[in-house]
C-alpha atoms as a PDB file:
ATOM      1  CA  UNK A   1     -16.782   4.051  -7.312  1.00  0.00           C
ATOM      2  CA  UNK A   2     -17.369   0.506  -5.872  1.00  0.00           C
ATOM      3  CA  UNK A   3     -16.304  -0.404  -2.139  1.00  0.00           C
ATOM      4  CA  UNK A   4     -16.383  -4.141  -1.883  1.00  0.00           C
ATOM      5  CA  UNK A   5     -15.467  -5.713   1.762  1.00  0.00           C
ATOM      6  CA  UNK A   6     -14.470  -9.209   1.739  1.00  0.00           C
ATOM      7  CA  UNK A   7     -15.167 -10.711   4.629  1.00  0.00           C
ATOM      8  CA  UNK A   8     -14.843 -13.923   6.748  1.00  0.00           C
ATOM      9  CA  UNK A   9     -12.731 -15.922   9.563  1.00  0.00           C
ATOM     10  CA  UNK A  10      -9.215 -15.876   9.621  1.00  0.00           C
ATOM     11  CA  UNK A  11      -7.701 -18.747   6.904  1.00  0.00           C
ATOM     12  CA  UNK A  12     -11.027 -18.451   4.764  1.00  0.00           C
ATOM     13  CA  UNK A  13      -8.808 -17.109   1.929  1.00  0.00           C
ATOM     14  CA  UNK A  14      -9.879 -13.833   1.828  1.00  0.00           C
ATOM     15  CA  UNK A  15      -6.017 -12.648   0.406  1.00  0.00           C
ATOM     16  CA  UNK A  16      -6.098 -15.379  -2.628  1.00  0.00           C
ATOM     17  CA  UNK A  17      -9.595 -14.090  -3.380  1.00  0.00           C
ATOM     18  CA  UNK A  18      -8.730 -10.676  -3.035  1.00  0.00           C
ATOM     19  CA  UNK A  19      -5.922 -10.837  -5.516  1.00  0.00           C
ATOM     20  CA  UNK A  20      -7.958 -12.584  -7.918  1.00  0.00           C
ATOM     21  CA  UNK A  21     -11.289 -10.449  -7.735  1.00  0.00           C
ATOM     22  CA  UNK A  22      -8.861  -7.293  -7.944  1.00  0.00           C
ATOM     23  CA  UNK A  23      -7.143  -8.243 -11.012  1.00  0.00           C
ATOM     24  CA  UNK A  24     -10.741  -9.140 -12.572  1.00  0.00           C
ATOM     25  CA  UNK A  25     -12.520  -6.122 -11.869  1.00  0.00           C
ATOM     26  CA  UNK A  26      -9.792  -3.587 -11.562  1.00  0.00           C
ATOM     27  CA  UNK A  27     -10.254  -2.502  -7.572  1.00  0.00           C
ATOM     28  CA  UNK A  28      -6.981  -1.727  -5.358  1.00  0.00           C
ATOM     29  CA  UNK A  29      -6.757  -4.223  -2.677  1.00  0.00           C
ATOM     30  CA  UNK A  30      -6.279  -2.883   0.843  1.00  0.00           C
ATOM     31  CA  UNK A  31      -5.431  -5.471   2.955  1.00  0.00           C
ATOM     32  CA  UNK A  32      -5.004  -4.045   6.814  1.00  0.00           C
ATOM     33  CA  UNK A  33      -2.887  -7.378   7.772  1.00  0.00           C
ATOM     34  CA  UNK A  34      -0.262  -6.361   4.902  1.00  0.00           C
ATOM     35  CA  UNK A  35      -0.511  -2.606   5.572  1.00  0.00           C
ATOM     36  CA  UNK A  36       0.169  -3.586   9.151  1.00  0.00           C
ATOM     37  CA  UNK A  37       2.656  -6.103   7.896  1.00  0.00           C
ATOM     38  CA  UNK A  38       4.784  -3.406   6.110  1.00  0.00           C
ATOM     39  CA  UNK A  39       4.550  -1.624   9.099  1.00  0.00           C
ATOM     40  CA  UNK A  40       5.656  -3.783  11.514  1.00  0.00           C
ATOM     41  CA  UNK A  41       9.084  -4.783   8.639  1.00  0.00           C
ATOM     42  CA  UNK A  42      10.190  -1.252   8.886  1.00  0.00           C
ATOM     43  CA  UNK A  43       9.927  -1.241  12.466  1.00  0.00           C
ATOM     44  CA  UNK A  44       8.311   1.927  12.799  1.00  0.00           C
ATOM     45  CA  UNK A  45       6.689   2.776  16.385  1.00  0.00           C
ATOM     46  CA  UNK A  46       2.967   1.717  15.081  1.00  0.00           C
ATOM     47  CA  UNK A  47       4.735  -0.974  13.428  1.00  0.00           C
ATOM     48  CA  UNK A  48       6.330  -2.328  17.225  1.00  0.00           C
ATOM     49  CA  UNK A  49       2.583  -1.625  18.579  1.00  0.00           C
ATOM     50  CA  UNK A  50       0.614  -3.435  16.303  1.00  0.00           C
ATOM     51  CA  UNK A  51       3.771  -6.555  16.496  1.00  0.00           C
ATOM     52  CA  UNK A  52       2.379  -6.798  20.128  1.00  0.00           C
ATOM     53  CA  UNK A  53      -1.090  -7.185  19.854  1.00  0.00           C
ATOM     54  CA  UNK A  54      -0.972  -9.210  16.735  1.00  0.00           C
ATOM     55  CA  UNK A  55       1.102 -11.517  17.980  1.00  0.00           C
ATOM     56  CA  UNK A  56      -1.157 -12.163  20.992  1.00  0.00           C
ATOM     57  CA  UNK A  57      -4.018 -12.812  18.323  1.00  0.00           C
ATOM     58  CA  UNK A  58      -5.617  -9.307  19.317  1.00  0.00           C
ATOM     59  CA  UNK A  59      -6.949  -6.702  16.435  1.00  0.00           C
ATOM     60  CA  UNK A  60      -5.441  -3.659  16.739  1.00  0.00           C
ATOM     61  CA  UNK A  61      -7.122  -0.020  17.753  1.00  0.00           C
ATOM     62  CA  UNK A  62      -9.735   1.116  15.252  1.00  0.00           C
ATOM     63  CA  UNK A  63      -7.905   4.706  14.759  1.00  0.00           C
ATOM     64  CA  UNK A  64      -4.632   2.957  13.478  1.00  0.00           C
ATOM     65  CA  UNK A  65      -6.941   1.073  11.133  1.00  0.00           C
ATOM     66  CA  UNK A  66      -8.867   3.334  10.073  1.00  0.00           C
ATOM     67  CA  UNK A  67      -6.326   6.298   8.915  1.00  0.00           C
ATOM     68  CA  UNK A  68      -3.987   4.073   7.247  1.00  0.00           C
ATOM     69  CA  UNK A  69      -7.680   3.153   5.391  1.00  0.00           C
ATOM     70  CA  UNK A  70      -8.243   6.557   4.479  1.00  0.00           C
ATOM     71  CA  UNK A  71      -4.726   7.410   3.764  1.00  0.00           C
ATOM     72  CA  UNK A  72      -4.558   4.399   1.306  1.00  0.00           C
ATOM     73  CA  UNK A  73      -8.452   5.998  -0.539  1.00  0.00           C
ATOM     74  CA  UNK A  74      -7.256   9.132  -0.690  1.00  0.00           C
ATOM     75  CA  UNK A  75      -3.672   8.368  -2.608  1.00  0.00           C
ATOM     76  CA  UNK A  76      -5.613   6.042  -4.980  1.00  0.00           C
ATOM     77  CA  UNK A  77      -8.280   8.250  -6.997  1.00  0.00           C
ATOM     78  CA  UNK A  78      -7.638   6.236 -10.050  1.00  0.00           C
ATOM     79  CA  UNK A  79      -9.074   3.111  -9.477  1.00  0.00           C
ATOM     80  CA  UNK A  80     -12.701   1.502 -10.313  1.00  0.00           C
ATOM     81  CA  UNK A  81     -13.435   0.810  -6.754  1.00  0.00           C
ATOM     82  CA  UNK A  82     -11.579  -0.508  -3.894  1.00  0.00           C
ATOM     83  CA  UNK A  83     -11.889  -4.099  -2.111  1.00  0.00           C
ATOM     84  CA  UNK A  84     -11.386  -4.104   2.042  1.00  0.00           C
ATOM     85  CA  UNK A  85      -9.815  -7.565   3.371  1.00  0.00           C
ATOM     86  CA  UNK A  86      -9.261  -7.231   6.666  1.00  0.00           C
ATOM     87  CA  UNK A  87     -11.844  -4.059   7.637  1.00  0.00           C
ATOM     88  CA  UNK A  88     -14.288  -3.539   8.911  1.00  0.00           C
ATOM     89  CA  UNK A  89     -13.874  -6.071  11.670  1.00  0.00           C
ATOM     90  CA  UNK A  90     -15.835  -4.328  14.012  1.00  0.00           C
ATOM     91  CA  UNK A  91     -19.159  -3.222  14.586  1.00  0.00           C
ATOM     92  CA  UNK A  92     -17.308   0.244  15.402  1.00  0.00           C
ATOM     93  CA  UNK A  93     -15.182   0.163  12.030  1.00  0.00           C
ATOM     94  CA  UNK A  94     -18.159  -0.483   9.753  1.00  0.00           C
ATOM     95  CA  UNK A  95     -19.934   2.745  11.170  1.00  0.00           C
ATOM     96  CA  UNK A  96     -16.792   4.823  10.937  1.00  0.00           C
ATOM     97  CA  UNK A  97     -16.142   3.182   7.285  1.00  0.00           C
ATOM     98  CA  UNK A  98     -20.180   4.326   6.405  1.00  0.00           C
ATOM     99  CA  UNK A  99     -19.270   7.650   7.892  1.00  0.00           C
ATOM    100  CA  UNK A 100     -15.556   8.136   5.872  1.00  0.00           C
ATOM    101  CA  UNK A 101     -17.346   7.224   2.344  1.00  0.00           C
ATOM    102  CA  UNK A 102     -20.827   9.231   3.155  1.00  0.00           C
ATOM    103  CA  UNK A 103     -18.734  12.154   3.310  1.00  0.00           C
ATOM    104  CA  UNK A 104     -17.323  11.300   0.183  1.00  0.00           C
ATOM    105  CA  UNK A 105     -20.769  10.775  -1.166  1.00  0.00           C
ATOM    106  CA  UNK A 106     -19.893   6.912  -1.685  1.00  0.00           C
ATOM    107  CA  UNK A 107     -21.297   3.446   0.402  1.00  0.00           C
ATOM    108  CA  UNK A 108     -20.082   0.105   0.283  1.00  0.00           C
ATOM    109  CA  UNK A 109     -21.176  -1.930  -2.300  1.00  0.00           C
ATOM    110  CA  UNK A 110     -21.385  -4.973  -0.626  1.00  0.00           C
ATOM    111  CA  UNK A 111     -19.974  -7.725   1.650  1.00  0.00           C
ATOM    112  CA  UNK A 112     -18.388 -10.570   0.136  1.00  0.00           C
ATOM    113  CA  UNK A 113     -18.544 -13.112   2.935  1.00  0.00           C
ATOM    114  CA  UNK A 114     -16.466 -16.410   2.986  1.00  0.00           C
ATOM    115  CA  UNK A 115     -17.768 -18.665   5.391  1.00  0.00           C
ATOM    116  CA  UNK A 116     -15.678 -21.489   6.440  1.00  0.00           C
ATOM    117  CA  UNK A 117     -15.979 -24.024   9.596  1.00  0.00           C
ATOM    118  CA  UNK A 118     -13.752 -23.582  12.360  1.00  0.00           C
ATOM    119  CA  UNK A 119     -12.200 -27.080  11.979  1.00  0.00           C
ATOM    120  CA  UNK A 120     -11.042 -25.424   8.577  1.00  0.00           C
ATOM    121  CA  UNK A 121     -10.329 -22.390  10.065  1.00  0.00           C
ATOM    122  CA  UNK A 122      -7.345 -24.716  11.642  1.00  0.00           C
ATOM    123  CA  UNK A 123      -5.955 -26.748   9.490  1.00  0.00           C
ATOM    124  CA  UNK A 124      -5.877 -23.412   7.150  1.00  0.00           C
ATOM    125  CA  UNK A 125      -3.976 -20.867   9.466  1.00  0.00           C
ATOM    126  CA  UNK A 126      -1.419 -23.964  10.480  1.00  0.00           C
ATOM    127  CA  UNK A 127      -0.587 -24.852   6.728  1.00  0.00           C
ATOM    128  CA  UNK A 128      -0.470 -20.849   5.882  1.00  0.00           C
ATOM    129  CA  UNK A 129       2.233 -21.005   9.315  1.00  0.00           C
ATOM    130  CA  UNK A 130       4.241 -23.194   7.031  1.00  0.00           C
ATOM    131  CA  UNK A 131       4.470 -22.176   3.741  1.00  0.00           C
ATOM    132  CA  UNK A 132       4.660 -18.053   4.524  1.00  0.00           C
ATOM    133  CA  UNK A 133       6.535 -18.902   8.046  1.00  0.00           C
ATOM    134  CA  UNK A 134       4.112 -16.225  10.060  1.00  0.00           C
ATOM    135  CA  UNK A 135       4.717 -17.001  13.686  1.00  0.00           C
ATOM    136  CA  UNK A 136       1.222 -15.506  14.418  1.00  0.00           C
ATOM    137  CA  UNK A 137       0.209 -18.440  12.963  1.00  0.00           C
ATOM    138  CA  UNK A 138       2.189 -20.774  14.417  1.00  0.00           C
ATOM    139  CA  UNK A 139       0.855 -21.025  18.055  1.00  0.00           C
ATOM    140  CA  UNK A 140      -2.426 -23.102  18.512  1.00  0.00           C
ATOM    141  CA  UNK A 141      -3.584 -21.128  21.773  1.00  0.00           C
ATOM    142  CA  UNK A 142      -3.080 -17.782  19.056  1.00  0.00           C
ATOM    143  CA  UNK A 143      -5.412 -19.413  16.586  1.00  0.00           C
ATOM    144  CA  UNK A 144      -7.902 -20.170  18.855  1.00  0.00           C
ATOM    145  CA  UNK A 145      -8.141 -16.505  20.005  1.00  0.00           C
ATOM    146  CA  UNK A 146      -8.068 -15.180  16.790  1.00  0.00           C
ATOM    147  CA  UNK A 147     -11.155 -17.415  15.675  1.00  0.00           C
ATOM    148  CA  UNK A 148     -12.812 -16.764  19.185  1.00  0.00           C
ATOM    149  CA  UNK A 149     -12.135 -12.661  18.485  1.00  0.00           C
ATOM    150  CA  UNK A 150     -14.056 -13.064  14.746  1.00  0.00           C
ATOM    151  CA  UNK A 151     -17.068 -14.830  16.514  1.00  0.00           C
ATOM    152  CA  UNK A 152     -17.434 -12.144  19.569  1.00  0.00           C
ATOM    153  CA  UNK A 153     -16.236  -8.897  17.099  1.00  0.00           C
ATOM    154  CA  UNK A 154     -16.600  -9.735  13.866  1.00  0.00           C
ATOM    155  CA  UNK A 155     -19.490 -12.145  13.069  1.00  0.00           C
ATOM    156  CA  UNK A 156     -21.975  -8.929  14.442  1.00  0.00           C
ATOM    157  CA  UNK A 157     -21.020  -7.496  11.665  1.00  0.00           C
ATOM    158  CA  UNK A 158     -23.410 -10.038   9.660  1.00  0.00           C
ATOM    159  CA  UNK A 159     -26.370  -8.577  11.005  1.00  0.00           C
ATOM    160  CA  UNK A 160     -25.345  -5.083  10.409  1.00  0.00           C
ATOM    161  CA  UNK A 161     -25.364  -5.474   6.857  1.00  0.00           C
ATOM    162  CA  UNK A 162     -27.754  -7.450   6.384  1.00  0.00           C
ATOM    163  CA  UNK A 163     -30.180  -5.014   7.462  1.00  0.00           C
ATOM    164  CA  UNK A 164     -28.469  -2.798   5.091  1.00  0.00           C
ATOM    165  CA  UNK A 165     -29.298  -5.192   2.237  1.00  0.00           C
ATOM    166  CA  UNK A 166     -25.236  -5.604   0.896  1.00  0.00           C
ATOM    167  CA  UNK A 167     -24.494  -8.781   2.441  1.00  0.00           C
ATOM    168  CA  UNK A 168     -23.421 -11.777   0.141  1.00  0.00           C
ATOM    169  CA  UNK A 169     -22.057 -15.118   1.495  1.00  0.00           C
ATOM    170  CA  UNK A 170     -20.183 -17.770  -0.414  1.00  0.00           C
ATOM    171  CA  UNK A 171     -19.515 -21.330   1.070  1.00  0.00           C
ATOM    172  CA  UNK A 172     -15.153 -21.634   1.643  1.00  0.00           C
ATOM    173  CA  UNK A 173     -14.481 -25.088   1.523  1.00  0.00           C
ATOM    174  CA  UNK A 174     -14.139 -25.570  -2.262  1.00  0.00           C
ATOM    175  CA  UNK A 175     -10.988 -24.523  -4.300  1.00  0.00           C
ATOM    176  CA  UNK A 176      -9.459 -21.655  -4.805  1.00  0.00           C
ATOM    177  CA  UNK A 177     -11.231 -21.643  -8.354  1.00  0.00           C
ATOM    178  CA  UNK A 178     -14.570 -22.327  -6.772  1.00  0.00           C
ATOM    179  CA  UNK A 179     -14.920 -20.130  -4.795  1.00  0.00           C
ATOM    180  CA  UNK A 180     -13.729 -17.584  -6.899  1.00  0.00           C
ATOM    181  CA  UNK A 181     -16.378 -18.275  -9.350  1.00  0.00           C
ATOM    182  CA  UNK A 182     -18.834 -18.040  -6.836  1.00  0.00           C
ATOM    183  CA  UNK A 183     -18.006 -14.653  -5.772  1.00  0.00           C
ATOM    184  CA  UNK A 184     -17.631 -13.426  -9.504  1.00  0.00           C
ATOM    185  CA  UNK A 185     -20.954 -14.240  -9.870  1.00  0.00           C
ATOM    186  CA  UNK A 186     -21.746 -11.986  -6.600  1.00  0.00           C
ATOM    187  CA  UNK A 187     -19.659  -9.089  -7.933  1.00  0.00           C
END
């Protein structure tokens, strides 16, 4: 079983890439933003919780993450691997995700990273505010803190897999096609 985490800022296109590579290579896509999406439509109680904090451009608790993560494994046993947009984000998460698939005898395969300026970062989240009509990507002050929580939280997690030999990087600012020939040739 493969475990492939795509990874990079907010707006770097990590949910057009993710439906691409997942068609390709035949991996269910488990994007925490649309779980928590879904969630937050039906207006269930974690769905009202994690309204809050998203809206404020804040990530929300690692627990609520992670079992919809494991929840969403465990119902999918006939796949060829899955592909994580959206988790780990955290130093935190990426031990608990080494922990969930040890004890499954798996690992991740590797990090797919996106990298992307924070200029970019910008202009992307405002145009994606347009066209999809998020409001959590609406508010300039929102975007900032969303970018500034991926530098302090989420750009750590670099380090911790490089030392684990599985991270990748691919350069964002191309196309859509461009970069997802870049990453094919990763995968």
């Amino acid at each position: 079983m493969k475990f492939y985490v795509l990874f990079g800022p907010p707006g770097a296109g990590k949910g057009t890439q993710a439906k691409l590579l997942s068609e390709k290579y035949h991996l269910h896509h488990i994007s925490t933003g649309d779980l928590l999406r879904q969630e937050i439509k039906k207006g269930t109680d974690l769905g009202n919780q994690a309204a809050v904090l998203i809206n404020a451009g804040n990530f929300v608790p690692d627990e609520v993450v992670v079992a919809m993560i494991k929840n969403c494994i465990e119902e999918n046993t006939q796949v060829e691997g899955f592909l994580f947009d959206g988790f780990p984000r955290t130093i935190s998460q990426a031990e608990i995700l080494d922990t969930m698939l040890k004890e499954r005898g798996e690992e991740v395969t590797s990090i797919l990273s996106i990298t992307l300026p924070d200029v970019l970062v910008f202009e992307r989240i405002q145009h994606r505010a347009m066209i999809e009509g998020r409001m959590d990507d609406a508010n300039r002050d929102i975007i900032q803190n969303r970018i500034n929580t991926y530098h302090q939280k989420t750009e750590p997690l670099i380090d911790f897999y490089k030392r684990q030999g599985k991270y990748q990087e691919v350069d964002g600012t191309g196309t859509i096609e461009e970069v997802f020939e870049n990453i094919s040739k990763l995968v």
